[in-house]
Structure formats: structure tokens, C-alpha cells
N, C-alpha and C. Protein backbone atom coordinates (compact mmCIF):
# COMPACT_ATOMS: atom_id res chain seq x y z
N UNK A 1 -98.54 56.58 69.57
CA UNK A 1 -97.33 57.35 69.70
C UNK A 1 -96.32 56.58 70.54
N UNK A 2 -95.31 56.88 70.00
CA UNK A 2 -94.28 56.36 71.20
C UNK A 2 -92.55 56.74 70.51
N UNK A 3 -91.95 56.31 71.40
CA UNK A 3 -90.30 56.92 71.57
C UNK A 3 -89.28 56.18 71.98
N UNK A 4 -88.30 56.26 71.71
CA UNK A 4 -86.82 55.38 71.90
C UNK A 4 -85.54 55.84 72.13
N UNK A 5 -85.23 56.38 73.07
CA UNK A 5 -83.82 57.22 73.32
C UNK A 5 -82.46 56.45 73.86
N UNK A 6 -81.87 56.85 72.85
CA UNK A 6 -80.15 56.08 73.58
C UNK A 6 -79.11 57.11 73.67
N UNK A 7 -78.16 56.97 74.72
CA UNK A 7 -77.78 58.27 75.22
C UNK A 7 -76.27 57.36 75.31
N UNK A 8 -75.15 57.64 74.21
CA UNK A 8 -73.98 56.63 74.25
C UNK A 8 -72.61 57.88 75.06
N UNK A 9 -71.83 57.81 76.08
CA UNK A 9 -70.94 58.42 76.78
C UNK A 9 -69.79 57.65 76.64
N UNK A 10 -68.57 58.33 76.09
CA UNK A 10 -66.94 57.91 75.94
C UNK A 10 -66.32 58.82 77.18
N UNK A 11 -65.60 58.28 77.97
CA UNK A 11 -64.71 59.24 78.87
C UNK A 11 -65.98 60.92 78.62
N UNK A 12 -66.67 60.38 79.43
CA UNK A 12 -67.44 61.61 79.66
C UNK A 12 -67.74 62.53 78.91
N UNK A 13 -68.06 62.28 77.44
CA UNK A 13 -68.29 63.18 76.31
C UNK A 13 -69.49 62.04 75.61
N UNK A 14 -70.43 62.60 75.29
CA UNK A 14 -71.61 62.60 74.49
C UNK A 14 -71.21 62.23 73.41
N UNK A 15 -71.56 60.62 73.03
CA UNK A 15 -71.11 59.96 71.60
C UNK A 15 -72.27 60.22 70.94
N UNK A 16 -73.60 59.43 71.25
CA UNK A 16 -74.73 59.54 70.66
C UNK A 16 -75.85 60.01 71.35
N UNK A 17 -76.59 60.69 71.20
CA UNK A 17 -77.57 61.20 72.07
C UNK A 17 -79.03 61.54 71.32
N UNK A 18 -79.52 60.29 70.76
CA UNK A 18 -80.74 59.82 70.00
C UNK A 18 -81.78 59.74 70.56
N UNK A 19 -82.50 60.05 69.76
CA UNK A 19 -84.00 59.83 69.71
C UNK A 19 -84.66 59.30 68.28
N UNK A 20 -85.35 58.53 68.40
CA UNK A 20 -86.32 58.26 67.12
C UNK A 20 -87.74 58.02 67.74
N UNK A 21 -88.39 58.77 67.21
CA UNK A 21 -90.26 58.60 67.95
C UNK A 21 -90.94 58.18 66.19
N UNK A 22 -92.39 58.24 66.63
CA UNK A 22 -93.42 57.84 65.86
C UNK A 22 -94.18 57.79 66.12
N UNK A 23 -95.59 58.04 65.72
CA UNK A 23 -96.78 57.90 65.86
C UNK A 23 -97.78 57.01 64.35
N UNK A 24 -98.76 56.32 65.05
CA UNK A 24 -99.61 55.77 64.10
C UNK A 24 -101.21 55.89 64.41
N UNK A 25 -101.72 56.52 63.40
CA UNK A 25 -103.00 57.07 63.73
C UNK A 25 -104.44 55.95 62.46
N UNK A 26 -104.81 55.15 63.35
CA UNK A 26 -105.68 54.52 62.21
C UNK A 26 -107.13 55.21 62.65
N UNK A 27 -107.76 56.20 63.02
CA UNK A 27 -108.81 56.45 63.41
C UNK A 27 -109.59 56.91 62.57
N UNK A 28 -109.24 58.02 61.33
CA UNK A 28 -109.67 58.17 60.39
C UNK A 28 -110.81 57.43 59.77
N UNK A 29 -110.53 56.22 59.97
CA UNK A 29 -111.52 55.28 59.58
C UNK A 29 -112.87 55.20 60.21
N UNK A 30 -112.87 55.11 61.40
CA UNK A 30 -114.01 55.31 62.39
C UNK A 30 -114.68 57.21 61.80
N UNK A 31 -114.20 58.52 62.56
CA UNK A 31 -114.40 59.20 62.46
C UNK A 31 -114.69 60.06 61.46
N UNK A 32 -115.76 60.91 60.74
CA UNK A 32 -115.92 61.35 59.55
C UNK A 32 -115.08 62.46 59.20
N UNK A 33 -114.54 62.79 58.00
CA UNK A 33 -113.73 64.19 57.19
C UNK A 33 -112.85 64.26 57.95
N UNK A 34 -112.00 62.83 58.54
CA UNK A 34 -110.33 62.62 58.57
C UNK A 34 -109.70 61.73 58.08
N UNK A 35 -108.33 61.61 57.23
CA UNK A 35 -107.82 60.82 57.02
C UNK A 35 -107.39 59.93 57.64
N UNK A 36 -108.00 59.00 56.78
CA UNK A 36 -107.80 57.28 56.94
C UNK A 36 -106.81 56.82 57.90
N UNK A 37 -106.02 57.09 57.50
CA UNK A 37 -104.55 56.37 58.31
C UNK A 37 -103.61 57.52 58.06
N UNK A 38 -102.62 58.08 59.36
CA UNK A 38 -101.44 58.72 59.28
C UNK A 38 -100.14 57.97 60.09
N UNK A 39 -99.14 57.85 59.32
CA UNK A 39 -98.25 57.47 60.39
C UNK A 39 -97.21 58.25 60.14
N UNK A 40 -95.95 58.16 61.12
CA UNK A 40 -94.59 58.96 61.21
C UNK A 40 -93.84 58.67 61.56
N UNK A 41 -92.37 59.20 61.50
CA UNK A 41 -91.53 58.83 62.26
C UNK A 41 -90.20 59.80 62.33
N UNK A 42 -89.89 59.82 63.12
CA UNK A 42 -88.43 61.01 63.25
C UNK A 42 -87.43 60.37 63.96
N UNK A 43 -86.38 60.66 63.23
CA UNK A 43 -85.16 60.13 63.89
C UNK A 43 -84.12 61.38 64.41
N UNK A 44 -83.55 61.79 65.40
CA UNK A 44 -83.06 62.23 66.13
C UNK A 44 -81.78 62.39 66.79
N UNK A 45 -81.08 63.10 66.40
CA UNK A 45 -79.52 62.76 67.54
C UNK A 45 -78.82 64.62 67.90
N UNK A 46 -78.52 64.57 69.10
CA UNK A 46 -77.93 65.64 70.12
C UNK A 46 -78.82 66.79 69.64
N UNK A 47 -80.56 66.54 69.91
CA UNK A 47 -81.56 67.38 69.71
C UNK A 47 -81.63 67.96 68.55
N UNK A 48 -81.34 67.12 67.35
CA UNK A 48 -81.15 67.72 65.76
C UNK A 48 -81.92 66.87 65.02
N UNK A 49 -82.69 67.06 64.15
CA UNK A 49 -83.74 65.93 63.26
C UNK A 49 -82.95 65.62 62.60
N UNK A 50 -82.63 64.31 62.22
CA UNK A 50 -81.85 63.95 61.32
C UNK A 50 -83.04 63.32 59.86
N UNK A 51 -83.84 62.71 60.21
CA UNK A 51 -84.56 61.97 59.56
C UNK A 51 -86.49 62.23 59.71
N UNK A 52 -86.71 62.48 58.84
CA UNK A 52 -88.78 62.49 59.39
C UNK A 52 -89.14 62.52 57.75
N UNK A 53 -89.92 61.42 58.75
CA UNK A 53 -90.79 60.69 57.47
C UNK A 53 -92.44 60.66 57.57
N UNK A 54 -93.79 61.09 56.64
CA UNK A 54 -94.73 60.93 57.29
C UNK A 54 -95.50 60.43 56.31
N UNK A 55 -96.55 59.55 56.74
CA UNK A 55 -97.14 59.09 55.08
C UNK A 55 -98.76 59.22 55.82
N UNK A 56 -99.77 59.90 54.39
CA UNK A 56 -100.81 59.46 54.93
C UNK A 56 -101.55 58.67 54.00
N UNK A 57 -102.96 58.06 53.83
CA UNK A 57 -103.87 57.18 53.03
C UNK A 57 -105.22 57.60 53.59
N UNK A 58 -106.14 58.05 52.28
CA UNK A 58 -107.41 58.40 52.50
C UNK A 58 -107.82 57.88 51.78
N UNK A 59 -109.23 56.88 51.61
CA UNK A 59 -109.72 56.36 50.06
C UNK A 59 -111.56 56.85 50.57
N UNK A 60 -111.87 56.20 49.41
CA UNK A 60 -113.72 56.31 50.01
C UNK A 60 -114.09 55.56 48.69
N UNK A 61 -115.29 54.58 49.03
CA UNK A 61 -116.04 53.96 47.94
C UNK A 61 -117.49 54.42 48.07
N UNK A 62 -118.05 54.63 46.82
CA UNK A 62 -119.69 54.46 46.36
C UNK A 62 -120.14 54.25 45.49
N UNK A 63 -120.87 52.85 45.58
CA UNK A 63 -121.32 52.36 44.99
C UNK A 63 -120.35 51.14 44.24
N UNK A 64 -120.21 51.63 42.75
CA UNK A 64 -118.67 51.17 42.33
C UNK A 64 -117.68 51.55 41.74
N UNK A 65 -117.80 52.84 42.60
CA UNK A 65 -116.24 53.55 42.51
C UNK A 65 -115.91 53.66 43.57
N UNK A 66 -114.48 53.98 42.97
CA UNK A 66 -113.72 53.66 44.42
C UNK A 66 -112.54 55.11 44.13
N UNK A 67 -112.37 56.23 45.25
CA UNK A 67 -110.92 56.72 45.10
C UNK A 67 -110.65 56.55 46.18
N UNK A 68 -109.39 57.37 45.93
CA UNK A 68 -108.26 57.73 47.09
C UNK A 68 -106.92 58.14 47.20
N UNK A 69 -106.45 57.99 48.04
CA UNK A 69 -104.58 59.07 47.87
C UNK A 69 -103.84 58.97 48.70
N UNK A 70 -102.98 58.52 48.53
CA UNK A 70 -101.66 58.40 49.13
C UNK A 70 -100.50 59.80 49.72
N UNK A 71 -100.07 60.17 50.38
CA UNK A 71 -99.26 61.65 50.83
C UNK A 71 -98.04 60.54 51.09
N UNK A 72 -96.84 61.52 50.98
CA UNK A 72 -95.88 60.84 51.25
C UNK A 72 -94.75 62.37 51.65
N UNK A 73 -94.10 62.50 53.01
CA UNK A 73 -93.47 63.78 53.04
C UNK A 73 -91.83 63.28 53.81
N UNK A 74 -90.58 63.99 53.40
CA UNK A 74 -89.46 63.37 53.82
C UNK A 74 -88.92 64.58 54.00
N UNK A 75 -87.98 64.73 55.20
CA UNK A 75 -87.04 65.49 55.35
C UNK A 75 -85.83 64.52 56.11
N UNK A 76 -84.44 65.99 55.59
CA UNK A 76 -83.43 64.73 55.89
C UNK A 76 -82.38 66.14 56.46
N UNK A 77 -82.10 66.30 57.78
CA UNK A 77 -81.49 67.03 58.22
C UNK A 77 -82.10 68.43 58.00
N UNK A 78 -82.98 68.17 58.41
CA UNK A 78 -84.57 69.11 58.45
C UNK A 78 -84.86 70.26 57.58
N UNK A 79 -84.01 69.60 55.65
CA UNK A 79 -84.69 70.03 54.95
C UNK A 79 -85.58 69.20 53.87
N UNK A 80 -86.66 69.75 53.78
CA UNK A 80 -87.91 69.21 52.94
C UNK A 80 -87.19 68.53 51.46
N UNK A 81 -87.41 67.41 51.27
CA UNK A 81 -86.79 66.63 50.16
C UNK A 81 -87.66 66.30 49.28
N UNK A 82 -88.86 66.27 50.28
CA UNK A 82 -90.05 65.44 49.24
C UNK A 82 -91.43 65.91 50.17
N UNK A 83 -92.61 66.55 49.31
CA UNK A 83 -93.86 66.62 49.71
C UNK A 83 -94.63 66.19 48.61
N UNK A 84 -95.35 64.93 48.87
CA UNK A 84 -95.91 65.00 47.76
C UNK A 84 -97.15 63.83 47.90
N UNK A 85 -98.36 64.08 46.92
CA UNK A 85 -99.34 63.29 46.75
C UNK A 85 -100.04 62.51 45.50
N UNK A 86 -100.72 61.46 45.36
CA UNK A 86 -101.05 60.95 44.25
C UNK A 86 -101.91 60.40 44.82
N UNK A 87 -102.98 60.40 43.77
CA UNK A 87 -105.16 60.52 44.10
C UNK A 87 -105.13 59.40 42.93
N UNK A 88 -106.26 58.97 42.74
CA UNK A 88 -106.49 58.17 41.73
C UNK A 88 -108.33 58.01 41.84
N UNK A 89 -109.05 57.49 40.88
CA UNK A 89 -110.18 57.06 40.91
C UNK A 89 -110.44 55.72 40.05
N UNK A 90 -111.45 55.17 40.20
CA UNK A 90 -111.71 53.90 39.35
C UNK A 90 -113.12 54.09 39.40
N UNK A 91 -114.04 53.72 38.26
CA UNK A 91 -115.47 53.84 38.25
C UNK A 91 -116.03 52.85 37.35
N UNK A 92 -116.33 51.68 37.73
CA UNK A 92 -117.12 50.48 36.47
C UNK A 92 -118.49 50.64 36.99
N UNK A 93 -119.00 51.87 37.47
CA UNK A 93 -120.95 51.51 37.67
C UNK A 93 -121.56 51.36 36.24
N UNK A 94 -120.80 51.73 34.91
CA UNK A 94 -121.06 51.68 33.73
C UNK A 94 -122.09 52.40 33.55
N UNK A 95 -122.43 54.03 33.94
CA UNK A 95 -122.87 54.74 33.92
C UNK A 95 -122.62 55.70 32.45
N UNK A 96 -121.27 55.21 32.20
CA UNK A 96 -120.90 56.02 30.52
C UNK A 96 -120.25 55.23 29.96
N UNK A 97 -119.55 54.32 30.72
CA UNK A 97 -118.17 53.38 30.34
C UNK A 97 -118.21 52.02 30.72
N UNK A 98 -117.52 51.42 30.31
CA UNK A 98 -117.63 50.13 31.03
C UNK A 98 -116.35 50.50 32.60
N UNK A 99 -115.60 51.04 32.11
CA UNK A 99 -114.55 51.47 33.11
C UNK A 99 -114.02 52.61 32.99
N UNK A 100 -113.90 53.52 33.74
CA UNK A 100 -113.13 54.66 33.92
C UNK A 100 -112.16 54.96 35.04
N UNK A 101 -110.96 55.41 34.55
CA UNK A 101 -109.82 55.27 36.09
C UNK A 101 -109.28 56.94 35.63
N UNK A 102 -108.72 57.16 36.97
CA UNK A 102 -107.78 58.46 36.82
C UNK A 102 -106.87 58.55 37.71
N UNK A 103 -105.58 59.18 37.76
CA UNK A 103 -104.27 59.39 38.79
C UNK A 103 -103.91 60.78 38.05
N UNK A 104 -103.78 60.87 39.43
CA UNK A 104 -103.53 62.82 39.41
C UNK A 104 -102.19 62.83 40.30
């Protein structure tokens, strides 16, 4: 986690008064039934969201398949623009197929 504030003053009136933070979470990986990786970020000015962005990534392999999924979420003057996800799988253990894939 962490943060960045700039605080800009003209003849004693409040030009810019920003913030942009973020956080990056790779722990998922270590720990079981959490996602993989989350990161974020928000951008900020005279205590108003201007910008937030958050993405996450979960995959898992066995054997020789492999899935996983991507999240991706945006707001822009703190309304929701975009929530959204896409999964996929791949499977060559050649158990039925020589290859099988899917995206959802």
C-alpha cells in the first residue's frame, strides 16, 4: 500500500488538493482460496475520486490443465464504467482430446 498527496495554493485558495494511493497484493500465491494477485489504484483531488482502477489474476494448474481469470473494475468520477471478468481453461492431458480450451 502506499500514497502521494500534493496540495497546490494560489493567493491562498486551493488549486489542487490530490491524492492518488494504491495498493499491491501478491500473497494470494502463498496462501490457499485467495486470489493470486490484486492491485489498485485511486486517484483523487479536493477529497473527490476522480479515477479507481482495480485488477485482479487468479489461475491454478493440474496436471495439464491449466485455468484462470483476469477481473478488471474502473470508475471515473465515482461512477462504475466497467466491472468485469474473463476465465479461460486449457486441457492437453488428452484424456478425450488432444486439446481442449474455453473463455467465458
Amino acid at each position: 500500500d502506499g500514497s502521494l498527496g500534493l496540495l497546490v495554493r494560489v493567493d491562498n485558495e486551493n488549486e489542487v488538493d490530490g491524492l492518488v494511493s494504491g495498493s499491491f497484493d501478491w500473497s494470494g500465491t502463498e496462501d490457499a482460496d485467495q486470489t493470486d494477485l490484486r492491485a489498485s489504484m485511486t486517484v483523487s483531488n479536493k477529497q473527490r475520486e476522480r479515477l479507481h482502477m482495480a485488477m485482479t489474476a487468479d489461475g491454478d494448474s493440474r496436471n495439464k490443465a491449466r485455468e484462470g481469470s483476469l477481473g478488471l473494475a474502473l470508475r471515473v468520477d465515482a461512477k462504475e464504467e466497467l466491472d468485469a471478468t474473463v476465465s479461460g481453461t486449457a486441457d492437453w492431458s488428452g484424456t478425450e482430446e488432444d486439446l481442449r480450451a474455453s473463455m467465458t
